[in-house]
PDB file of N, CA and C in Angstrom:
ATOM      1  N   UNK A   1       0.827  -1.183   0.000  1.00  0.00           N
ATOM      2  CA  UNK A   1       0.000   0.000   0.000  1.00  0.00           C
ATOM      3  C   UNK A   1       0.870   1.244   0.000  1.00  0.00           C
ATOM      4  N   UNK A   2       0.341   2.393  -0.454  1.00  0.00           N
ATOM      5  CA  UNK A   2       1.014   3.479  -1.031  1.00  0.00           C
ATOM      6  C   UNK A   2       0.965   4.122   0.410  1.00  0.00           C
ATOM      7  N   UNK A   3       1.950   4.643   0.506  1.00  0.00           N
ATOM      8  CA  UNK A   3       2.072   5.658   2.143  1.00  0.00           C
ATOM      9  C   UNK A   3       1.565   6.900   2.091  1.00  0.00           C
ATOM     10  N   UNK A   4       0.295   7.634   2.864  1.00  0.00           N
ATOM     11  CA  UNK A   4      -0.775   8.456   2.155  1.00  0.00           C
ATOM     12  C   UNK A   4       0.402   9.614   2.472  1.00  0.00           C
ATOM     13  N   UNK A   5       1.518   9.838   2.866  1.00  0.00           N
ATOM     14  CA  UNK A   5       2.244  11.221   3.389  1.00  0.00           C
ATOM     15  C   UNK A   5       3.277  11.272   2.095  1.00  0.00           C
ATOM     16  N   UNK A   6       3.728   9.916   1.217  1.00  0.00           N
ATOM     17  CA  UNK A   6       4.217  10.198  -0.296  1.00  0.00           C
ATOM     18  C   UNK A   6       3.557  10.317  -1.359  1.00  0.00           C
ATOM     19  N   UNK A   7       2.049  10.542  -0.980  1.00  0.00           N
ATOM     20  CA  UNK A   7       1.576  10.204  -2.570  1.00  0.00           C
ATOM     21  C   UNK A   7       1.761  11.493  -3.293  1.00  0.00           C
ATOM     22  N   UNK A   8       1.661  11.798  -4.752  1.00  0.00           N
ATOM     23  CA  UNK A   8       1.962  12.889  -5.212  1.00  0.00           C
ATOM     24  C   UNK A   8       0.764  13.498  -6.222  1.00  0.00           C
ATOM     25  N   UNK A   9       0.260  14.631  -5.288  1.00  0.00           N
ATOM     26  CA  UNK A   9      -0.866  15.539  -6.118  1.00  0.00           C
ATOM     27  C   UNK A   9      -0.663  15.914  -7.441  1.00  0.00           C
ATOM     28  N   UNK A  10      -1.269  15.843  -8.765  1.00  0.00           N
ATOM     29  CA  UNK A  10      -0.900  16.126 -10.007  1.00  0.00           C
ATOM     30  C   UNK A  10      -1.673  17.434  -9.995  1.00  0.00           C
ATOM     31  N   UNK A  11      -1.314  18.268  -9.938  1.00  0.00           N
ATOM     32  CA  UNK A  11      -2.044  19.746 -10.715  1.00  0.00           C
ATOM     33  C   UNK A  11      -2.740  20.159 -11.624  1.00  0.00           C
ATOM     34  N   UNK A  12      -4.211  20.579 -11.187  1.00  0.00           N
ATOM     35  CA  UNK A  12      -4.913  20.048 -12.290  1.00  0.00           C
ATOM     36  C   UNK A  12      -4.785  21.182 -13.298  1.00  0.00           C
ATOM     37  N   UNK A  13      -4.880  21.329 -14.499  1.00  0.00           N
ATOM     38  CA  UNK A  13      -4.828  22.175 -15.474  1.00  0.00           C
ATOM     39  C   UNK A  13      -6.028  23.002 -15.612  1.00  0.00           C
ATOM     40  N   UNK A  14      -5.204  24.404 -15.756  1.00  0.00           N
ATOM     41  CA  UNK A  14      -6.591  25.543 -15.545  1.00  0.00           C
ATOM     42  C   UNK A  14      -6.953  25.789 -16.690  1.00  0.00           C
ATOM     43  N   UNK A  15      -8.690  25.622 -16.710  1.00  0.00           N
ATOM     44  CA  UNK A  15      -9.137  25.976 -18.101  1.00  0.00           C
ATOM     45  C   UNK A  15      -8.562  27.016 -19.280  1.00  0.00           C
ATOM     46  N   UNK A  16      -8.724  27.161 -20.354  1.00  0.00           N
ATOM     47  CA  UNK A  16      -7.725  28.267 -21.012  1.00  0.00           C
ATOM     48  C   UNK A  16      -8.766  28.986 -21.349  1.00  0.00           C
ATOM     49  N   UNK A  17      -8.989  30.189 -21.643  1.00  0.00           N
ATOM     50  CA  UNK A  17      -9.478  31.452 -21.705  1.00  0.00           C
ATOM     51  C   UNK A  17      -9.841  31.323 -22.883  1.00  0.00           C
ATOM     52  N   UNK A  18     -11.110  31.944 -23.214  1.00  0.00           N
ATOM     53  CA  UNK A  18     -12.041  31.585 -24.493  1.00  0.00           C
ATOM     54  C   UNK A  18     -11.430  33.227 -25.267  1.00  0.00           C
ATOM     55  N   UNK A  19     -10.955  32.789 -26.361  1.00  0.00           N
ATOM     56  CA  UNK A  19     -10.472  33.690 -27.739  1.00  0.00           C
ATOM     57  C   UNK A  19     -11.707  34.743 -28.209  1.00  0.00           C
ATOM     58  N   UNK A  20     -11.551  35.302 -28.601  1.00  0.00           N
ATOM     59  CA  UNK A  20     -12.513  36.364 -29.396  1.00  0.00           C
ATOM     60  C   UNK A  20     -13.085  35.023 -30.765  1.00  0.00           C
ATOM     61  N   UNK A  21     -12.006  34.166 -31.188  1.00  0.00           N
ATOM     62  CA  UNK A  21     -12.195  33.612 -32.162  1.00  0.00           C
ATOM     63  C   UNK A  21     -13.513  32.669 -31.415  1.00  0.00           C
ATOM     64  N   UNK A  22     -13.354  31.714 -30.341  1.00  0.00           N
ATOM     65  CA  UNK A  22     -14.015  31.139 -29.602  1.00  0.00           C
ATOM     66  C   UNK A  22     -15.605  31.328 -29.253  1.00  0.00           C
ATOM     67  N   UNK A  23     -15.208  32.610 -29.075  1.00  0.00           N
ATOM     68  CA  UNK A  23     -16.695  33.533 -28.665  1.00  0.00           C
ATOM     69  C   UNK A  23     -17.630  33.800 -29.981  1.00  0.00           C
ATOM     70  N   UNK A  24     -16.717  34.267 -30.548  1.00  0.00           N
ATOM     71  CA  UNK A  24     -17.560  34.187 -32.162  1.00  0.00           C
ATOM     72  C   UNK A  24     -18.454  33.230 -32.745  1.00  0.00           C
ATOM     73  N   UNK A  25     -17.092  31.819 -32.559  1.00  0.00           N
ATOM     74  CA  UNK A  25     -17.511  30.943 -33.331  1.00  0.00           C
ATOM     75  C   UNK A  25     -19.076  30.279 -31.834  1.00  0.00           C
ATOM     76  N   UNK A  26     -19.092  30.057 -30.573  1.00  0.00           N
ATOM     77  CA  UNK A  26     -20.105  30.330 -30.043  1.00  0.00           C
ATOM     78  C   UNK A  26     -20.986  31.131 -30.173  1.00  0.00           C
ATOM     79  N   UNK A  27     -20.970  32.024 -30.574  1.00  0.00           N
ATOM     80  CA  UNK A  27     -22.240  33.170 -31.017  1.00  0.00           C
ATOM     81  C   UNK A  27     -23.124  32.513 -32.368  1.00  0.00           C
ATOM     82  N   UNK A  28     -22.460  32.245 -33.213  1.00  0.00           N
ATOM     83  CA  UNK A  28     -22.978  31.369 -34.683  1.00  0.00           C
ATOM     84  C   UNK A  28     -23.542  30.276 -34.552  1.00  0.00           C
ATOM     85  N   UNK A  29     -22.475  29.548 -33.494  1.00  0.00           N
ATOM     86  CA  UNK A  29     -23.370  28.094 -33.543  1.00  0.00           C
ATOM     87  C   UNK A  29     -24.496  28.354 -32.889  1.00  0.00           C
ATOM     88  N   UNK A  30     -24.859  28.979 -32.068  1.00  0.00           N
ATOM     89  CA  UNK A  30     -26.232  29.447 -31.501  1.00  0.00           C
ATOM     90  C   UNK A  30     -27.230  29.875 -31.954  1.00  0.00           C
ATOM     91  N   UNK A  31     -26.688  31.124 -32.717  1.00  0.00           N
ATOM     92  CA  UNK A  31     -27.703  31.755 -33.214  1.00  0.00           C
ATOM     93  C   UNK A  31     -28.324  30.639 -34.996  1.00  0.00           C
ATOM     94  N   UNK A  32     -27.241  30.184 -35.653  1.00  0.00           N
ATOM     95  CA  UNK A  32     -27.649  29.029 -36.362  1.00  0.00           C
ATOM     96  C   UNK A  32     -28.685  28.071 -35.945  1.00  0.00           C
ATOM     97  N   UNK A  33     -28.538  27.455 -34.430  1.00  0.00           N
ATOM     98  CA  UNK A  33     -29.075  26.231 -33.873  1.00  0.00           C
ATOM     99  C   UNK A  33     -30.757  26.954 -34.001  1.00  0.00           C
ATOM    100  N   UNK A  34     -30.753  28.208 -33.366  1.00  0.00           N
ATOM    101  CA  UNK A  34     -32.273  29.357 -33.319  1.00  0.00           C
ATOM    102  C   UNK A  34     -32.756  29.001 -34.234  1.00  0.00           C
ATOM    103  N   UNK A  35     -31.979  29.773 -35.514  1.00  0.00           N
ATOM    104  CA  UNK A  35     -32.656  29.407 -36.794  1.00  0.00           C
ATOM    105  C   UNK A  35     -33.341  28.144 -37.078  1.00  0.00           C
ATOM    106  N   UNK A  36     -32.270  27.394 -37.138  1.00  0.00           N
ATOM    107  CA  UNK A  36     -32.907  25.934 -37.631  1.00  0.00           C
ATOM    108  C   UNK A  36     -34.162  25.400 -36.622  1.00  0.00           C
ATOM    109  N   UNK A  37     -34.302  25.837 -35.391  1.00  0.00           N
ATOM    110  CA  UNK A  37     -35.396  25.246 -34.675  1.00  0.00           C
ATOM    111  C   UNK A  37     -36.186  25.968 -34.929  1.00  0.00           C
ATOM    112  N   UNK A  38     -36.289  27.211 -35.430  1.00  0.00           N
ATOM    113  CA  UNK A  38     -37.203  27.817 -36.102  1.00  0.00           C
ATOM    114  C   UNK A  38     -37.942  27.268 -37.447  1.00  0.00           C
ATOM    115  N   UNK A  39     -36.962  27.287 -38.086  1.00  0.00           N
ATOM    116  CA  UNK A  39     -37.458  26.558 -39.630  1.00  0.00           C
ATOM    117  C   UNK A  39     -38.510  25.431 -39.146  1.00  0.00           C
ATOM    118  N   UNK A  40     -37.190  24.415 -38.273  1.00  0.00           N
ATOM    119  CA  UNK A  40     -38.022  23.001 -38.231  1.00  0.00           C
ATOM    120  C   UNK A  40     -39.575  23.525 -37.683  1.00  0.00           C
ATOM    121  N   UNK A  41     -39.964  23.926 -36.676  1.00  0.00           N
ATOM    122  CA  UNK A  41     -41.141  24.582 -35.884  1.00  0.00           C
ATOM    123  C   UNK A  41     -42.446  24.468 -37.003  1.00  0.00           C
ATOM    124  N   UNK A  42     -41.437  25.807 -37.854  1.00  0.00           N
ATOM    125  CA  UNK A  42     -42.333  26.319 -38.827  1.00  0.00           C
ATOM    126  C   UNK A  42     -43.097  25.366 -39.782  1.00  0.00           C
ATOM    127  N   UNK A  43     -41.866  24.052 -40.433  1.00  0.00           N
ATOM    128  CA  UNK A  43     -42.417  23.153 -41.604  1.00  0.00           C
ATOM    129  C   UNK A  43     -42.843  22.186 -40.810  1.00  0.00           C
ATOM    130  N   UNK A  44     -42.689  22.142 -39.284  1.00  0.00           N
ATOM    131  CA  UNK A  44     -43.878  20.912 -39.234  1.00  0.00           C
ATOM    132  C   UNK A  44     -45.394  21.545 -38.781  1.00  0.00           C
ATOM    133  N   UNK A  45     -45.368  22.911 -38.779  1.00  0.00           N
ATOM    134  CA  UNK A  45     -46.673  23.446 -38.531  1.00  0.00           C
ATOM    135  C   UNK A  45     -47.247  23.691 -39.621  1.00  0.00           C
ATOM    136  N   UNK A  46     -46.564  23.594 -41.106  1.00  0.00           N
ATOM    137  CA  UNK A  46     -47.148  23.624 -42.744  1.00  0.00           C
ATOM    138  C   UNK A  46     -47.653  22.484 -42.749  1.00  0.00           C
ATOM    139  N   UNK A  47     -46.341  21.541 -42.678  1.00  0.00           N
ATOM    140  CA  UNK A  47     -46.627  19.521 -42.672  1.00  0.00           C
ATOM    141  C   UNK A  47     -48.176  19.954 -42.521  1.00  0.00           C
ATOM    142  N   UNK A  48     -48.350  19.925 -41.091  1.00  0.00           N
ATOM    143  CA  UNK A  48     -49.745  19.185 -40.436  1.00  0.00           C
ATOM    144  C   UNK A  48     -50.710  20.196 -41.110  1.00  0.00           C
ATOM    145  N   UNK A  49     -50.659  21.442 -41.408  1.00  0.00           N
ATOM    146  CA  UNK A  49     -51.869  21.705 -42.560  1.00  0.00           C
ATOM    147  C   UNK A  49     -51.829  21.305 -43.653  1.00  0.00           C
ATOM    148  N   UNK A  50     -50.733  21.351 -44.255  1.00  0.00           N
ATOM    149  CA  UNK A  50     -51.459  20.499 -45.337  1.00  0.00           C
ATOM    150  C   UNK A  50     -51.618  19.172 -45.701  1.00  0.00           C
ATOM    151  N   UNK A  51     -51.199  18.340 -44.120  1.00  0.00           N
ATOM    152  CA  UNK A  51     -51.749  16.654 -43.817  1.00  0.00           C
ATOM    153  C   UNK A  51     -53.548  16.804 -43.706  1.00  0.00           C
ATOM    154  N   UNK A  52     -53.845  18.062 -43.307  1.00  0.00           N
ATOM    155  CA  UNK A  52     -55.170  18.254 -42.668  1.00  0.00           C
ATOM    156  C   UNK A  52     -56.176  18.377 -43.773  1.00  0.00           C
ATOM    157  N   UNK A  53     -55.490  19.314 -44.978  1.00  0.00           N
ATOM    158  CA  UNK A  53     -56.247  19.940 -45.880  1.00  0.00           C
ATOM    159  C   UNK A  53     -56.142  18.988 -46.850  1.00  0.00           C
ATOM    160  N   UNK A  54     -54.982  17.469 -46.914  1.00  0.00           N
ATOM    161  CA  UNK A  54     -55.492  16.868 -47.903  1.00  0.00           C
ATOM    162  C   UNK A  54     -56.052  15.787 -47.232  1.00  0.00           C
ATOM    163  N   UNK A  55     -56.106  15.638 -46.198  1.00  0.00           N
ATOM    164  CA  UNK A  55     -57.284  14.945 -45.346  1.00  0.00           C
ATOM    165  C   UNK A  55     -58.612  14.638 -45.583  1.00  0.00           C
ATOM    166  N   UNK A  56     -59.159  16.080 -46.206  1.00  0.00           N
ATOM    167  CA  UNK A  56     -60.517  16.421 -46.313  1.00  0.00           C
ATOM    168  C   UNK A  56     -60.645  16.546 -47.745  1.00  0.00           C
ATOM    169  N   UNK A  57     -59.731  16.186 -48.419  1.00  0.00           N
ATOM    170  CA  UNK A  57     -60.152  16.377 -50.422  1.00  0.00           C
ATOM    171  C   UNK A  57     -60.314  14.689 -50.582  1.00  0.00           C
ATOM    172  N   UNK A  58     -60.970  14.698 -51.520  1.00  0.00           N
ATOM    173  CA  UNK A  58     -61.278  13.336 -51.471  1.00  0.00           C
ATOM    174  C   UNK A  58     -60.233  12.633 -52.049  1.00  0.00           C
ATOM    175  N   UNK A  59     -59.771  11.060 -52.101  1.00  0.00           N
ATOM    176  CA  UNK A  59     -59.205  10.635 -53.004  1.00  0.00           C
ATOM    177  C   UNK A  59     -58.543  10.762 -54.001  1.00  0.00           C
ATOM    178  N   UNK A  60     -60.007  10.929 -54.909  1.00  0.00           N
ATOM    179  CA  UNK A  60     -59.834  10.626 -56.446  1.00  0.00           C
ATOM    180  C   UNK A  60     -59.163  12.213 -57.127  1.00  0.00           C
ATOM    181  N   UNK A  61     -59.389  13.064 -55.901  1.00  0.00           N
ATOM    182  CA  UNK A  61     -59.013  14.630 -56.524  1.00  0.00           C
ATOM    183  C   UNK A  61     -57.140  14.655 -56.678  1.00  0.00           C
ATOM    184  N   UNK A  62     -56.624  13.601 -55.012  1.00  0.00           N
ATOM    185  CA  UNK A  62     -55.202  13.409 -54.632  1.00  0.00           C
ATOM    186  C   UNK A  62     -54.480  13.174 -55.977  1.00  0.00           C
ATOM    187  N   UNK A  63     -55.201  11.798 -56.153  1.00  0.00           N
ATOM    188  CA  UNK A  63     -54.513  11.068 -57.619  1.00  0.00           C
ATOM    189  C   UNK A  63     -54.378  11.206 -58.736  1.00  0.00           C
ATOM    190  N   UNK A  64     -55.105  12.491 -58.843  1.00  0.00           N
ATOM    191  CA  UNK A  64     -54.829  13.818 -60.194  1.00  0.00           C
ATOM    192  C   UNK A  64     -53.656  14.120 -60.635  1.00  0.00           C
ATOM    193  N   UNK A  65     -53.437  14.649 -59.374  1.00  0.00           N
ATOM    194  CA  UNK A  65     -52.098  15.695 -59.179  1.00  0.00           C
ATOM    195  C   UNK A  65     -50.893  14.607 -59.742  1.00  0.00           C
ATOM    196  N   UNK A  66     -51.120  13.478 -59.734  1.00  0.00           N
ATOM    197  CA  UNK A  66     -49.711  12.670 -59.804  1.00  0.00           C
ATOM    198  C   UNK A  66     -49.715  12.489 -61.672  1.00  0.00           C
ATOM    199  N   UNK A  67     -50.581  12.894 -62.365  1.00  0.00           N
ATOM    200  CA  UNK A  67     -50.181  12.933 -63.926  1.00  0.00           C
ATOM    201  C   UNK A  67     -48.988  13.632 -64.076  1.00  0.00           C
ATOM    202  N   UNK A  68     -48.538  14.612 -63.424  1.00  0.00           N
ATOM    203  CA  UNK A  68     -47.565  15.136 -63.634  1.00  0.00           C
ATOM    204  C   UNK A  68     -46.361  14.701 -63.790  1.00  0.00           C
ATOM    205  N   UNK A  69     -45.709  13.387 -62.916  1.00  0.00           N
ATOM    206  CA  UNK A  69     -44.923  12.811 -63.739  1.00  0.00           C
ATOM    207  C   UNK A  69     -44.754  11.934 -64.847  1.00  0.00           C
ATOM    208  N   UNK A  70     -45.583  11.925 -65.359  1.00  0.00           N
ATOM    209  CA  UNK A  70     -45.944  10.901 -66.506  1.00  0.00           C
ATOM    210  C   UNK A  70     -45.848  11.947 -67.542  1.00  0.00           C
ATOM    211  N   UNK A  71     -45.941  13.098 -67.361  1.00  0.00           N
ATOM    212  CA  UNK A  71     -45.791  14.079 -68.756  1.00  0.00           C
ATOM    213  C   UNK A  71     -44.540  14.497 -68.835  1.00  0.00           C
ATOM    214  N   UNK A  72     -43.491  14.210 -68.324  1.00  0.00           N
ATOM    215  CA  UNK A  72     -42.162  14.905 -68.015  1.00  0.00           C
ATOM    216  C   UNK A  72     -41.240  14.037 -69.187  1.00  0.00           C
ATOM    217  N   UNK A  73     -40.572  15.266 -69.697  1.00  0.00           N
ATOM    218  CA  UNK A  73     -39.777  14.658 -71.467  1.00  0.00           C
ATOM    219  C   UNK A  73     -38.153  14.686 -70.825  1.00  0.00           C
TER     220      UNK A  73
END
């Protein structure tokens, strides 16, 4: 067993000081992350209207719309 009056404390290393570059690049990734949870917010609150609005069209009106790739040269 180790003799508790030799053991030897390692010093722990002091955090290093955040750069202007640091801070920046934290400011972007943030304000980016905003954005995008914004967007997402936004297109799943379109999604579900227009899950809703073709909810209520009938069928046969849906399966119209799909001629469109069949005319493509």
């Amino acid at each position: 067993m180790a003799n508790p009056e030799k053991t030897i404390e390692v010093p722990r290393a002091q955090p290093q000081k955040e750069t202007m570059l640091d801070k920046t690049t934290r400011v972007v990734k943030q304000i980016n992350d905003e954005d995008a949870h914004k967007r997402y917010e936004k297109s799943a609150k379109l999604r579900k209207a227009r899950f809703e609005k073709e909810a209520d069209q009938p069928v046969e009106s849906i399966r119209s719309k799909s001629g469109r790739a069949r005319c493509r040269r």
